[in-house]
N, C-alpha and C. Protein backbone atom coordinates (compact mmCIF):
# COMPACT_ATOMS: atom_id res chain seq x y z
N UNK A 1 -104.12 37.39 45.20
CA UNK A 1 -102.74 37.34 45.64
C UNK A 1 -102.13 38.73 45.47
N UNK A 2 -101.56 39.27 46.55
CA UNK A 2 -100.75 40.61 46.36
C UNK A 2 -99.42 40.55 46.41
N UNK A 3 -99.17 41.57 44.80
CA UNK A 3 -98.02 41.78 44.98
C UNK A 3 -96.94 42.15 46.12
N UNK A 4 -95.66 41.79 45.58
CA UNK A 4 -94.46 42.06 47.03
C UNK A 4 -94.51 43.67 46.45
N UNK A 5 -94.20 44.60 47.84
CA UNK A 5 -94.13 45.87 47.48
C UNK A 5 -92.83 46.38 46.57
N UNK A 6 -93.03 47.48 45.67
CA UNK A 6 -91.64 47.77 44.90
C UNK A 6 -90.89 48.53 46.27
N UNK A 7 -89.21 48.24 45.78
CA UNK A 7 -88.69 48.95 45.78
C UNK A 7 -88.71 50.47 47.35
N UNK A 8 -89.03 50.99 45.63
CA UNK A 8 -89.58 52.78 46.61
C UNK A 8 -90.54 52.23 47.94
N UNK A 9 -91.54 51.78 47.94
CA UNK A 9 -92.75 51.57 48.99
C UNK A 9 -91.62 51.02 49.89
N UNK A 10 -90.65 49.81 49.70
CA UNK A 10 -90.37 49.50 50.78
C UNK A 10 -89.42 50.40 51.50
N UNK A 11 -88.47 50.80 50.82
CA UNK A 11 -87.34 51.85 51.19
C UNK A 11 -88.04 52.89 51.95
N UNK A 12 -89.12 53.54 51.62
CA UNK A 12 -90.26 54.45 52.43
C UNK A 12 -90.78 54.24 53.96
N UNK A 13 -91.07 52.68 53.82
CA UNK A 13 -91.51 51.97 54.83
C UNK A 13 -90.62 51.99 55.58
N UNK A 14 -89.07 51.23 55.27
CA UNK A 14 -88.41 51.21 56.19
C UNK A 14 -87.75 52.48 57.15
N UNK A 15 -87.38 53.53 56.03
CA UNK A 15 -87.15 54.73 56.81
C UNK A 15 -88.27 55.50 57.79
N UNK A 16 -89.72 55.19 57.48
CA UNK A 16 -90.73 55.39 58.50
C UNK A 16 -90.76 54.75 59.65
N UNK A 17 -89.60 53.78 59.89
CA UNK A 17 -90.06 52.89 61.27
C UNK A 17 -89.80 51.88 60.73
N UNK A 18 -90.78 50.78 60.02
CA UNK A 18 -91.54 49.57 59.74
C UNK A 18 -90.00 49.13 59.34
N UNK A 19 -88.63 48.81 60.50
CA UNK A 19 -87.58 48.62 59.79
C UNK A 19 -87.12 46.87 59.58
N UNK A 20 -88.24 45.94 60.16
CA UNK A 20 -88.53 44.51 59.69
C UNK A 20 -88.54 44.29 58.43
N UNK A 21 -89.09 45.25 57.27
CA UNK A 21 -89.48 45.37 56.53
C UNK A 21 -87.92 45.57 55.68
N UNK A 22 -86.74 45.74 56.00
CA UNK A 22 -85.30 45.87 55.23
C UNK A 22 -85.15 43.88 55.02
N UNK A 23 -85.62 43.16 55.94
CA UNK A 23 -85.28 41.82 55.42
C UNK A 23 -85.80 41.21 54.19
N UNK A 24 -86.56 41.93 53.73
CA UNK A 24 -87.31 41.93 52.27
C UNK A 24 -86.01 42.11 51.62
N UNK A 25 -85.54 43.62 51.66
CA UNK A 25 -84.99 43.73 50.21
C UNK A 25 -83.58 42.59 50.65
N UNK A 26 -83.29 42.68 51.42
CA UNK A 26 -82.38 41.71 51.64
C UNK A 26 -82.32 40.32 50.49
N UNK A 27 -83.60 39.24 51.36
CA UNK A 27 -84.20 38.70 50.57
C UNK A 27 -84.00 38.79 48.79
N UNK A 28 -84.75 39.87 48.43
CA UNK A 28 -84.82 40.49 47.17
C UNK A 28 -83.49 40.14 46.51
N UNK A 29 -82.40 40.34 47.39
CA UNK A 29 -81.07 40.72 46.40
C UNK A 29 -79.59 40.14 46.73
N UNK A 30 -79.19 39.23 47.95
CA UNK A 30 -78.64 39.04 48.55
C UNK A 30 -78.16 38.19 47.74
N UNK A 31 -78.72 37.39 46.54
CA UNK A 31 -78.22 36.22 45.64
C UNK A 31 -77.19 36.91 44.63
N UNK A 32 -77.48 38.21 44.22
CA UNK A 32 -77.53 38.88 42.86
C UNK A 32 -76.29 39.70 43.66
N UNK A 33 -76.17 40.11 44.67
CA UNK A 33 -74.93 41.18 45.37
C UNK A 33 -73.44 40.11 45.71
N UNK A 34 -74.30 38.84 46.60
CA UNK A 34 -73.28 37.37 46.79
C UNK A 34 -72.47 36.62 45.15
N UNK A 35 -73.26 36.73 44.24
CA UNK A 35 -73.05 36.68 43.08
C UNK A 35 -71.68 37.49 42.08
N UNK A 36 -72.19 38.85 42.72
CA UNK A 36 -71.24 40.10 42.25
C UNK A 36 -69.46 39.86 42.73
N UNK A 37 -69.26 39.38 43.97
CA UNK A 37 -68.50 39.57 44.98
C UNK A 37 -67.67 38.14 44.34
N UNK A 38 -68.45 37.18 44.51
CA UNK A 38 -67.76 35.59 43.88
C UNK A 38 -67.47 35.91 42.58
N UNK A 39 -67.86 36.80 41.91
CA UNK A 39 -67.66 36.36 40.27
C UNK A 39 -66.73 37.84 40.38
N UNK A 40 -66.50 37.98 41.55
CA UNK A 40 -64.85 39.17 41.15
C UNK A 40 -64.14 38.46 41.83
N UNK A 41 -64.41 37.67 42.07
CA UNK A 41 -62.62 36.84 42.56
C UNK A 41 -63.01 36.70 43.82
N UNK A 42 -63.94 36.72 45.17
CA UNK A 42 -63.75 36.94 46.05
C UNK A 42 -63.88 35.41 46.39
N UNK A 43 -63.76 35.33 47.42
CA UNK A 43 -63.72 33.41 48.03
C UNK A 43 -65.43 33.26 48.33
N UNK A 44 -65.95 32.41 48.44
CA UNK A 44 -67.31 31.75 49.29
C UNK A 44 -67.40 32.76 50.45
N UNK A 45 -66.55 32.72 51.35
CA UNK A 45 -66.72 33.02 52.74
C UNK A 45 -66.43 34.62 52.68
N UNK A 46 -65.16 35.17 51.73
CA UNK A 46 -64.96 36.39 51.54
C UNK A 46 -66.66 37.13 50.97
N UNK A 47 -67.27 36.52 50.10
CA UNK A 47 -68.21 37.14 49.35
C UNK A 47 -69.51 36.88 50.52
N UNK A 48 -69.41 36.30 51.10
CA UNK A 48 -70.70 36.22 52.04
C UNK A 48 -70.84 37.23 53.07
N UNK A 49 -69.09 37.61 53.50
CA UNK A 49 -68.55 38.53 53.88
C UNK A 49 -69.30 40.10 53.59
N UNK A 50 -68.80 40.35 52.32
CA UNK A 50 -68.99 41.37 51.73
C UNK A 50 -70.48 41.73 51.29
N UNK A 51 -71.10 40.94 50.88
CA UNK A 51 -72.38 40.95 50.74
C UNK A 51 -73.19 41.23 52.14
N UNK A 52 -72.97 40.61 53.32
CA UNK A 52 -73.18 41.11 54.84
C UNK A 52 -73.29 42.78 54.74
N UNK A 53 -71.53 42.83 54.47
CA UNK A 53 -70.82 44.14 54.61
C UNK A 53 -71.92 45.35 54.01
N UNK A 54 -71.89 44.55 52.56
CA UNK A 54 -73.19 45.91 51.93
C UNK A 54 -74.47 45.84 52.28
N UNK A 55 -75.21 45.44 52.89
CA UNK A 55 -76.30 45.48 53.44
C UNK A 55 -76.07 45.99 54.45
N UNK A 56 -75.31 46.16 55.23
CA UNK A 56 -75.07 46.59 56.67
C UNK A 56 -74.70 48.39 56.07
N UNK A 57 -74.20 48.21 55.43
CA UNK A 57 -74.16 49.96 54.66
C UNK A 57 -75.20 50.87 54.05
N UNK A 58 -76.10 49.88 53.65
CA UNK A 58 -77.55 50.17 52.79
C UNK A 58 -78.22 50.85 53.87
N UNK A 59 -78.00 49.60 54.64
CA UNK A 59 -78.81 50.00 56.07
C UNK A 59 -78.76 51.61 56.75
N UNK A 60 -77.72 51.26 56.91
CA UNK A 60 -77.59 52.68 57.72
C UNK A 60 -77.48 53.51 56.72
N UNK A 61 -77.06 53.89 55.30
CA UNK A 61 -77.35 54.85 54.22
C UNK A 61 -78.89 54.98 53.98
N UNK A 62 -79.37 54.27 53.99
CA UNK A 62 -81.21 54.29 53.05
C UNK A 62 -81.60 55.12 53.41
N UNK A 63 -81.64 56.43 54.39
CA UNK A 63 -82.37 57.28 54.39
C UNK A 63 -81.29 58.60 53.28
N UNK A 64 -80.17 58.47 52.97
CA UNK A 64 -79.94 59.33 52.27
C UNK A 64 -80.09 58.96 50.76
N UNK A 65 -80.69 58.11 50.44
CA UNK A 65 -80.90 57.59 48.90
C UNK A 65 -81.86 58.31 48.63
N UNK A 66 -81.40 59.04 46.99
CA UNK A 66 -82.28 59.94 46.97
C UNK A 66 -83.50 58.81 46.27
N UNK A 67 -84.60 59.72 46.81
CA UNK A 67 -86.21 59.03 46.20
C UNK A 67 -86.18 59.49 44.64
N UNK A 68 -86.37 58.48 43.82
CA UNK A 68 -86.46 58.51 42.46
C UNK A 68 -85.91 57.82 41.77
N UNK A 69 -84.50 57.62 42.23
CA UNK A 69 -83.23 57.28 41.48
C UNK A 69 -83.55 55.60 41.84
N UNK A 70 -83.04 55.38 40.91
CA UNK A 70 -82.51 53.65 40.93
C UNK A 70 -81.94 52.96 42.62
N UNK A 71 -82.78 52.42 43.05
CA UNK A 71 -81.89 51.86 44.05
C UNK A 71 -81.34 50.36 43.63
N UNK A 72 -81.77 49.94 42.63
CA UNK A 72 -80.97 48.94 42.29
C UNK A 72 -79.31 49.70 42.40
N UNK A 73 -79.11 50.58 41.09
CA UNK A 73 -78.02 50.83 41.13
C UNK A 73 -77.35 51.50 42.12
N UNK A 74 -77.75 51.94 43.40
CA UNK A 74 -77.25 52.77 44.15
C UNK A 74 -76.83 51.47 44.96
N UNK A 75 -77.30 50.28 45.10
CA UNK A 75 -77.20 49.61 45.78
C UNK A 75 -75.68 48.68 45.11
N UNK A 76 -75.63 48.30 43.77
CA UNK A 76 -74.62 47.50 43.48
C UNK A 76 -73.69 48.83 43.33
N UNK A 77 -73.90 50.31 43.07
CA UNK A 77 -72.37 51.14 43.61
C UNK A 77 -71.89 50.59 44.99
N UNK A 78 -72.43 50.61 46.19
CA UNK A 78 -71.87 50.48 47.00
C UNK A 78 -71.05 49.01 46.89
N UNK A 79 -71.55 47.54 46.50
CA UNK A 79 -71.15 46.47 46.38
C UNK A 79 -69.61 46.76 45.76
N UNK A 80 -69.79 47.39 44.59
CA UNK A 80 -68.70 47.52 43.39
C UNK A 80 -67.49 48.42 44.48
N UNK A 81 -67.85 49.30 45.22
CA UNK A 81 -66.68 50.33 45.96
C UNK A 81 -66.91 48.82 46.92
N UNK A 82 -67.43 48.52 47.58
CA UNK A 82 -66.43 47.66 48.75
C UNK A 82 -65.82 46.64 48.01
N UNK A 83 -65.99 46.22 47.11
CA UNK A 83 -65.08 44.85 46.26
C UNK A 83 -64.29 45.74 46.08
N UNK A 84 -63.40 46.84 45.58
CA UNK A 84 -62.49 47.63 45.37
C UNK A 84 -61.92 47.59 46.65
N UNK A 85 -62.14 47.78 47.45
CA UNK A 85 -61.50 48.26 48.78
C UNK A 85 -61.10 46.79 49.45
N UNK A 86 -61.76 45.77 49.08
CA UNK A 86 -61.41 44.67 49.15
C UNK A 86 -60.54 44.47 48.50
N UNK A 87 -60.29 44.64 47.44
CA UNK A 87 -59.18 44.27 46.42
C UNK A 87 -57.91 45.09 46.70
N UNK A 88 -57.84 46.11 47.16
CA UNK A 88 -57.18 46.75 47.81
C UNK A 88 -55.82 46.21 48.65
N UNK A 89 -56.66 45.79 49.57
CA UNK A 89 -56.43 44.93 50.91
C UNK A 89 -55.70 43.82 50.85
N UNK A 90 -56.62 43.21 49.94
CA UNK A 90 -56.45 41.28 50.31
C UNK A 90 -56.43 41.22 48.72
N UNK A 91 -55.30 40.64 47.58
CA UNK A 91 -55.30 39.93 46.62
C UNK A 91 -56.16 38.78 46.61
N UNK A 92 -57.53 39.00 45.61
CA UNK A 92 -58.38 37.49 45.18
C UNK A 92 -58.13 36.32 44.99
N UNK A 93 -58.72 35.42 45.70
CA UNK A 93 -58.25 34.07 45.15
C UNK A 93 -59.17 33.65 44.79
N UNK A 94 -59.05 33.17 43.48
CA UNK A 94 -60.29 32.14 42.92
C UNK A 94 -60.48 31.03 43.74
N UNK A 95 -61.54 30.40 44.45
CA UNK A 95 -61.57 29.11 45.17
C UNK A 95 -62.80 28.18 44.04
N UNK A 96 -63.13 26.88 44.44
CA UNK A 96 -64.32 26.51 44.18
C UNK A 96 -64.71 25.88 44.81
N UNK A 97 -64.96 26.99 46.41
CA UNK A 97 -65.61 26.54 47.60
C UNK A 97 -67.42 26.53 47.51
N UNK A 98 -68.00 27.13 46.53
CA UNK A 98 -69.25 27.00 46.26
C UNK A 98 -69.87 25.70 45.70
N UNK A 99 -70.73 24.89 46.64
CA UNK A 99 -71.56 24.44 46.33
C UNK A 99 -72.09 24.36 44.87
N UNK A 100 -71.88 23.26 44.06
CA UNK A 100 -72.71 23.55 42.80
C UNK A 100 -74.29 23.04 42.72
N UNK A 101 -75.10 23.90 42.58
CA UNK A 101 -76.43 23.40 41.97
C UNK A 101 -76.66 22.01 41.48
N UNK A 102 -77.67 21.15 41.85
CA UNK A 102 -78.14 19.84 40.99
C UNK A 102 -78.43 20.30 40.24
N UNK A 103 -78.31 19.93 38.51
CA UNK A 103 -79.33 20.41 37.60
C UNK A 103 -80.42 19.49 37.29
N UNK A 104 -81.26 19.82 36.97
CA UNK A 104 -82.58 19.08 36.60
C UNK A 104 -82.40 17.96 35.69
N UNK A 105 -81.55 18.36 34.82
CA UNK A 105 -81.20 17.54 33.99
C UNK A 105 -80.42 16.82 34.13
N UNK A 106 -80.71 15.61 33.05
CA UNK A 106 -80.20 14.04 33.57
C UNK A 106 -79.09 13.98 32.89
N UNK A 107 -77.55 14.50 33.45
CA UNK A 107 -76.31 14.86 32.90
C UNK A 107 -75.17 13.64 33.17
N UNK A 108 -74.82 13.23 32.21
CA UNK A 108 -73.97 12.12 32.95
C UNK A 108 -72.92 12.64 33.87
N UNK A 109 -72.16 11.87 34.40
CA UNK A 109 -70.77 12.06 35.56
C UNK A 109 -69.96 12.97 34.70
N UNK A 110 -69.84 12.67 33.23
CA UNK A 110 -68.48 13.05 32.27
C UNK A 110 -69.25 14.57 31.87
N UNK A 111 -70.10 14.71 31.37
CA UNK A 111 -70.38 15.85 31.85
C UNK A 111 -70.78 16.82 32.15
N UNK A 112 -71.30 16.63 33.22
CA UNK A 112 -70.90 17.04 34.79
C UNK A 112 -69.99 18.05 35.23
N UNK A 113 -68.91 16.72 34.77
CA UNK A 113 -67.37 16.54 35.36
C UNK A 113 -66.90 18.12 34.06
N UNK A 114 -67.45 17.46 32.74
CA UNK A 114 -66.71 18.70 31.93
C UNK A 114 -67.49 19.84 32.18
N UNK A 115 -68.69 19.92 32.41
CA UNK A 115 -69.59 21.38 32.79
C UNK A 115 -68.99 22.18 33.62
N UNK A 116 -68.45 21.47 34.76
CA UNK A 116 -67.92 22.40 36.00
C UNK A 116 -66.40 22.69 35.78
N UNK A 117 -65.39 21.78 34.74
CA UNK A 117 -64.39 22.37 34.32
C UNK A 117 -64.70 23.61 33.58
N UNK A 118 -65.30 23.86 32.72
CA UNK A 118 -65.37 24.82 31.96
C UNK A 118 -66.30 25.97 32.36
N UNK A 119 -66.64 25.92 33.74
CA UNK A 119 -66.95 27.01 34.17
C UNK A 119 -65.47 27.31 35.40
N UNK A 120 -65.09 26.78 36.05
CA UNK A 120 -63.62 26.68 36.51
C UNK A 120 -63.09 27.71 35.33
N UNK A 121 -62.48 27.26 34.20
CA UNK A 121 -61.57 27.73 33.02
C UNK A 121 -62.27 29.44 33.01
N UNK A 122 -63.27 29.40 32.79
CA UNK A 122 -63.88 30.63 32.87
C UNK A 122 -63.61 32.01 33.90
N UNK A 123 -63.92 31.28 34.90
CA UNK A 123 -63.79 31.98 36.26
C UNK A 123 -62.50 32.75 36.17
N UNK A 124 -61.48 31.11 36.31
CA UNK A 124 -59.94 31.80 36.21
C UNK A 124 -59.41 32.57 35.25
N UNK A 125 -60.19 32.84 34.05
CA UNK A 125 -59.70 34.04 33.02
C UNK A 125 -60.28 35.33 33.10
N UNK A 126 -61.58 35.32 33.86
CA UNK A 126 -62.26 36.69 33.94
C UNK A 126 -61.92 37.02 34.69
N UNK A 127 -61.52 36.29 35.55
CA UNK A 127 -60.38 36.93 36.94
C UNK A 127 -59.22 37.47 36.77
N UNK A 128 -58.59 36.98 35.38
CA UNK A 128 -57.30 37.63 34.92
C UNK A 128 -57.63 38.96 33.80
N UNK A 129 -59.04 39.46 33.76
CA UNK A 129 -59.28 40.16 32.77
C UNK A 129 -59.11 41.63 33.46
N UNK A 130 -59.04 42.67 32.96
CA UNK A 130 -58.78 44.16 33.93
C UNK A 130 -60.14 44.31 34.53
N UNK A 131 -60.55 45.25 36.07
CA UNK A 131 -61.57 45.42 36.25
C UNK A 131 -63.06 45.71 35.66
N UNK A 132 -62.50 46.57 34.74
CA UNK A 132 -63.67 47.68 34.29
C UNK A 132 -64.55 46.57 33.52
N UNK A 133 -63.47 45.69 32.52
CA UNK A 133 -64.22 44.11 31.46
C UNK A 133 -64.57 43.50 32.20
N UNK A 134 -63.86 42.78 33.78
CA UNK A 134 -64.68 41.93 34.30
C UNK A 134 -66.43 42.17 34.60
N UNK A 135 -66.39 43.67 35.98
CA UNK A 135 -67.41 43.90 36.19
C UNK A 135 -68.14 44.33 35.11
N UNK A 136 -68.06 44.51 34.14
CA UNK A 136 -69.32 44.76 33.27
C UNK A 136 -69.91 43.65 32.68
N UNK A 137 -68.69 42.54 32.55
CA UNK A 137 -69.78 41.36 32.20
C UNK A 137 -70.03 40.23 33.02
N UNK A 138 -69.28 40.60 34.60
CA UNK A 138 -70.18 39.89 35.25
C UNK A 138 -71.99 40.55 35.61
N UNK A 139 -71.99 42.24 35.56
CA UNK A 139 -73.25 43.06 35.93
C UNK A 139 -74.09 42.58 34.71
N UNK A 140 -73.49 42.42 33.51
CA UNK A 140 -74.56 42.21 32.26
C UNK A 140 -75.21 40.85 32.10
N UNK A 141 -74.11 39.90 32.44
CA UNK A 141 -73.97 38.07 32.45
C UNK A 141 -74.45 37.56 33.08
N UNK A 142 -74.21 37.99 34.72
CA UNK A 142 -74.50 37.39 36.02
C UNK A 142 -75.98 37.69 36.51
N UNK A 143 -75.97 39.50 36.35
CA UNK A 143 -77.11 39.83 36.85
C UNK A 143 -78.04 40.50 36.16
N UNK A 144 -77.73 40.30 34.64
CA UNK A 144 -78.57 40.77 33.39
C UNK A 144 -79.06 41.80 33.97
N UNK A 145 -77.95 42.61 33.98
CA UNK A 145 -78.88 44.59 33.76
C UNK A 145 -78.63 45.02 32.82
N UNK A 146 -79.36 45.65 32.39
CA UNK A 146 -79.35 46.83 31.19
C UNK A 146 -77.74 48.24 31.49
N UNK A 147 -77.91 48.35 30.08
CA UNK A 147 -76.38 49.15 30.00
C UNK A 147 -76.61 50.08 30.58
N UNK A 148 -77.95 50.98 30.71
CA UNK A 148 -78.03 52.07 31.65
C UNK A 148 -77.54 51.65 32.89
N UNK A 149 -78.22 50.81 33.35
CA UNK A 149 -78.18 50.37 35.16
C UNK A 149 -76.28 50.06 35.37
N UNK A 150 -75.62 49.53 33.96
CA UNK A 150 -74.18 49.41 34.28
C UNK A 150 -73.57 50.45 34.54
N UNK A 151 -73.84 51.38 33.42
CA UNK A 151 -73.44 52.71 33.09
C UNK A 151 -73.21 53.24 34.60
N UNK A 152 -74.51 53.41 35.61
CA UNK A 152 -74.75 54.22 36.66
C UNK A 152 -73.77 53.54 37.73
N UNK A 153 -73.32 52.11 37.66
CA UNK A 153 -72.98 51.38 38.84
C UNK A 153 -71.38 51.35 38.26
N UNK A 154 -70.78 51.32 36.81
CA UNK A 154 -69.50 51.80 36.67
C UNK A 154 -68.74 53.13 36.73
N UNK A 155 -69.74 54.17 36.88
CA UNK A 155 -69.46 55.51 36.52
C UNK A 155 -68.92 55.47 34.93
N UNK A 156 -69.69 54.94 33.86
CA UNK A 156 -69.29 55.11 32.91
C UNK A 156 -70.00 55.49 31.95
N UNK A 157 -69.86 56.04 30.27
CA UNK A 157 -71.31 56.06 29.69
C UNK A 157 -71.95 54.75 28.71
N UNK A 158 -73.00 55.09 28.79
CA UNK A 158 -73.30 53.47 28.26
C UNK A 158 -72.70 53.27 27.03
N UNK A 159 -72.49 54.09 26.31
CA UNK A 159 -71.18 53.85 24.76
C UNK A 159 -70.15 52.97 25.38
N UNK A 160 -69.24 53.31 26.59
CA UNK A 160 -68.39 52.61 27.28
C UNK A 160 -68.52 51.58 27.97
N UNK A 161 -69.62 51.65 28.17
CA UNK A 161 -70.39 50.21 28.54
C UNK A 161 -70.41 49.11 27.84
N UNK A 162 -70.91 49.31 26.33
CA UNK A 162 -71.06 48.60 25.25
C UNK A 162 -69.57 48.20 24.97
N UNK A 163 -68.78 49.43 24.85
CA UNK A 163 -66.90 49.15 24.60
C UNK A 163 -66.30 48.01 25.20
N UNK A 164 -67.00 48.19 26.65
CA UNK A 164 -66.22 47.26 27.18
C UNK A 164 -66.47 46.04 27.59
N UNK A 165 -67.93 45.74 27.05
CA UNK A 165 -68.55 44.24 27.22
C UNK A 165 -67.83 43.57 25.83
N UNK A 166 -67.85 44.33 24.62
CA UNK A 166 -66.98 44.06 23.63
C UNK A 166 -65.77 43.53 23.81
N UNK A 167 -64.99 44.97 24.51
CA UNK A 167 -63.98 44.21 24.41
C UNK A 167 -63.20 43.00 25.87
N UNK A 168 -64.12 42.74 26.87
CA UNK A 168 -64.38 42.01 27.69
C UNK A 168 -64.64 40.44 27.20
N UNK A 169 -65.72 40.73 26.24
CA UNK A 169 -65.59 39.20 25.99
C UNK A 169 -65.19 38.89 24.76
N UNK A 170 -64.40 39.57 24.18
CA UNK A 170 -63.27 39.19 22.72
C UNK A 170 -61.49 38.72 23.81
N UNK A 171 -61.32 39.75 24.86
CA UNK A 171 -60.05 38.72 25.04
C UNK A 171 -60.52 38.00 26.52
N UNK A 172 -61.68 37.39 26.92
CA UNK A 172 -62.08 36.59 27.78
C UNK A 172 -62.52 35.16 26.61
N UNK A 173 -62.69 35.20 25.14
CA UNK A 173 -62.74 34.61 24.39
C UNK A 173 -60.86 34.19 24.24
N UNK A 174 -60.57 34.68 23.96
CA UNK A 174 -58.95 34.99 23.18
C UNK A 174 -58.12 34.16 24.38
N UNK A 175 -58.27 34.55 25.77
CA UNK A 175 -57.29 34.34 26.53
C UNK A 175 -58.18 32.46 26.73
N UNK A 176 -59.45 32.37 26.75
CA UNK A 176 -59.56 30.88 26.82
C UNK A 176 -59.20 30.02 25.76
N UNK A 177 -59.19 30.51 24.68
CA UNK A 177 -58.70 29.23 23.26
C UNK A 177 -57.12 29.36 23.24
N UNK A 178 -56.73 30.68 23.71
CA UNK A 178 -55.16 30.63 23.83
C UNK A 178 -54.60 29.47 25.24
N UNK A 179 -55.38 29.49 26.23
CA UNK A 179 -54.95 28.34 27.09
C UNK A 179 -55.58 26.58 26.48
N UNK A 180 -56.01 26.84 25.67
CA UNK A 180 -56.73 25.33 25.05
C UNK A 180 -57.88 24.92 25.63
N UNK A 181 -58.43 25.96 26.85
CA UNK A 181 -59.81 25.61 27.46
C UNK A 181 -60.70 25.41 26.49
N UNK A 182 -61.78 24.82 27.11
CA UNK A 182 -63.25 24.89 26.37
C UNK A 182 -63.85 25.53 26.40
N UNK A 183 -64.59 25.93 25.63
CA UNK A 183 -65.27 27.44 25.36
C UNK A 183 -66.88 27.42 25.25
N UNK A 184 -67.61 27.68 25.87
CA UNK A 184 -68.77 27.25 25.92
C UNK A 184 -69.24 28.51 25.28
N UNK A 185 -69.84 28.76 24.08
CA UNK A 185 -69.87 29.63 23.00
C UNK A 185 -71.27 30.33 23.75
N UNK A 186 -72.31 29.74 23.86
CA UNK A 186 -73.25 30.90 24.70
C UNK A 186 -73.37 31.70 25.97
N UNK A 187 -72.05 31.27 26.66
CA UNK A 187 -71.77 31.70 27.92
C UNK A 187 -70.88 33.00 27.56
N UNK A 188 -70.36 33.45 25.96
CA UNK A 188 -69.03 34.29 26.09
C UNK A 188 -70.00 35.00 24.57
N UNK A 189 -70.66 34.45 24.21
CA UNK A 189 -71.70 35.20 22.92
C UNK A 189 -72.12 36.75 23.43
């Protein structure tokens, strides 16, 4: 069985021609970028939007990415500047137009019912949290990168990185027990 090509090979490939070969990384990442966009406030349809939007930018950028560097992170900079420019524009609305996952597990109705409140309660406070705390712990939470890879995609240093996952999820903690939500302690650990 052969591996899927990294990265570099494909980015190579595609700027040589072989440009079929961009529905890969697509593929690859389209969960993890759609992800980014919803968990900053954007709507279902807004974030499907935007996630389009940055691939359609990759696209036509990928030949100026420099060879070496992270294209993970070159790739969620661009995500992170169009959610800005989005935010810009159009004030976020939290929706909970997304589809939730079956879980495997055999969960009763109640909860269920309380699982998806308390990710609701969640949503709507990291949404009220300042940018810099949200996106770092949705990039660390959502899409488990390393503080370097944040560092490069916040323009920040990873000391500030660390600062602000700290202090991100001390008043994303603070602002949920102050509304009486439920606090699902390994989701904010």
């Amino acid at each position: 069985m052969t591996q899927p090509p990294q990265d570099a090979e494909l980015i190579e490939r595609i700027i040589n021609g072989d440009k079929q070969l961009f529905a890969v990384l697509v593929d690859r990442y389209k969960n993890k970028i759609y992800g980014i966009f919803y968990g900053m406030g954007a709507s279902h349809q807004d974030a499907q939007d935007l996630a389009q939007e940055t691939f359609i930018r990759i696209y036509r950028n990928l030949p100026s990415h420099r060879q070496g560097s992270s294209f993970f992170s070159w790739m969620y900079t661009i995500a992170v500047n169009l959610m800005r420019d989005h935010q810009r524009k159009k004030k976020p609305v939290l929706t909970s137009d997304t589809p939730e996952a079956v879980s495997p597990d055999e969960k009763t109705p109640e909860q269920q019912l309380l699982h998806q409140e308390m990710k609701r309660e969640i949503h709507q406070q990291l949404d009220e949290l300042p940018e810099q705390y949200r996106l770092v712990l949705l990039l660390k939470y959502t899409n488990e990168l390393s503080y370097e890879e944040i560092a490069d995609i916040a323009n920040m240093s990873t000391s500030q990185v660390k600062n602000a996952l700290y202090r991100g999820k001390k008043m994303l903690k603070a602002r949920i027990e102050r509304k009486g939500g439920i606090l699902l302690e390994a989701k904010i650990k």
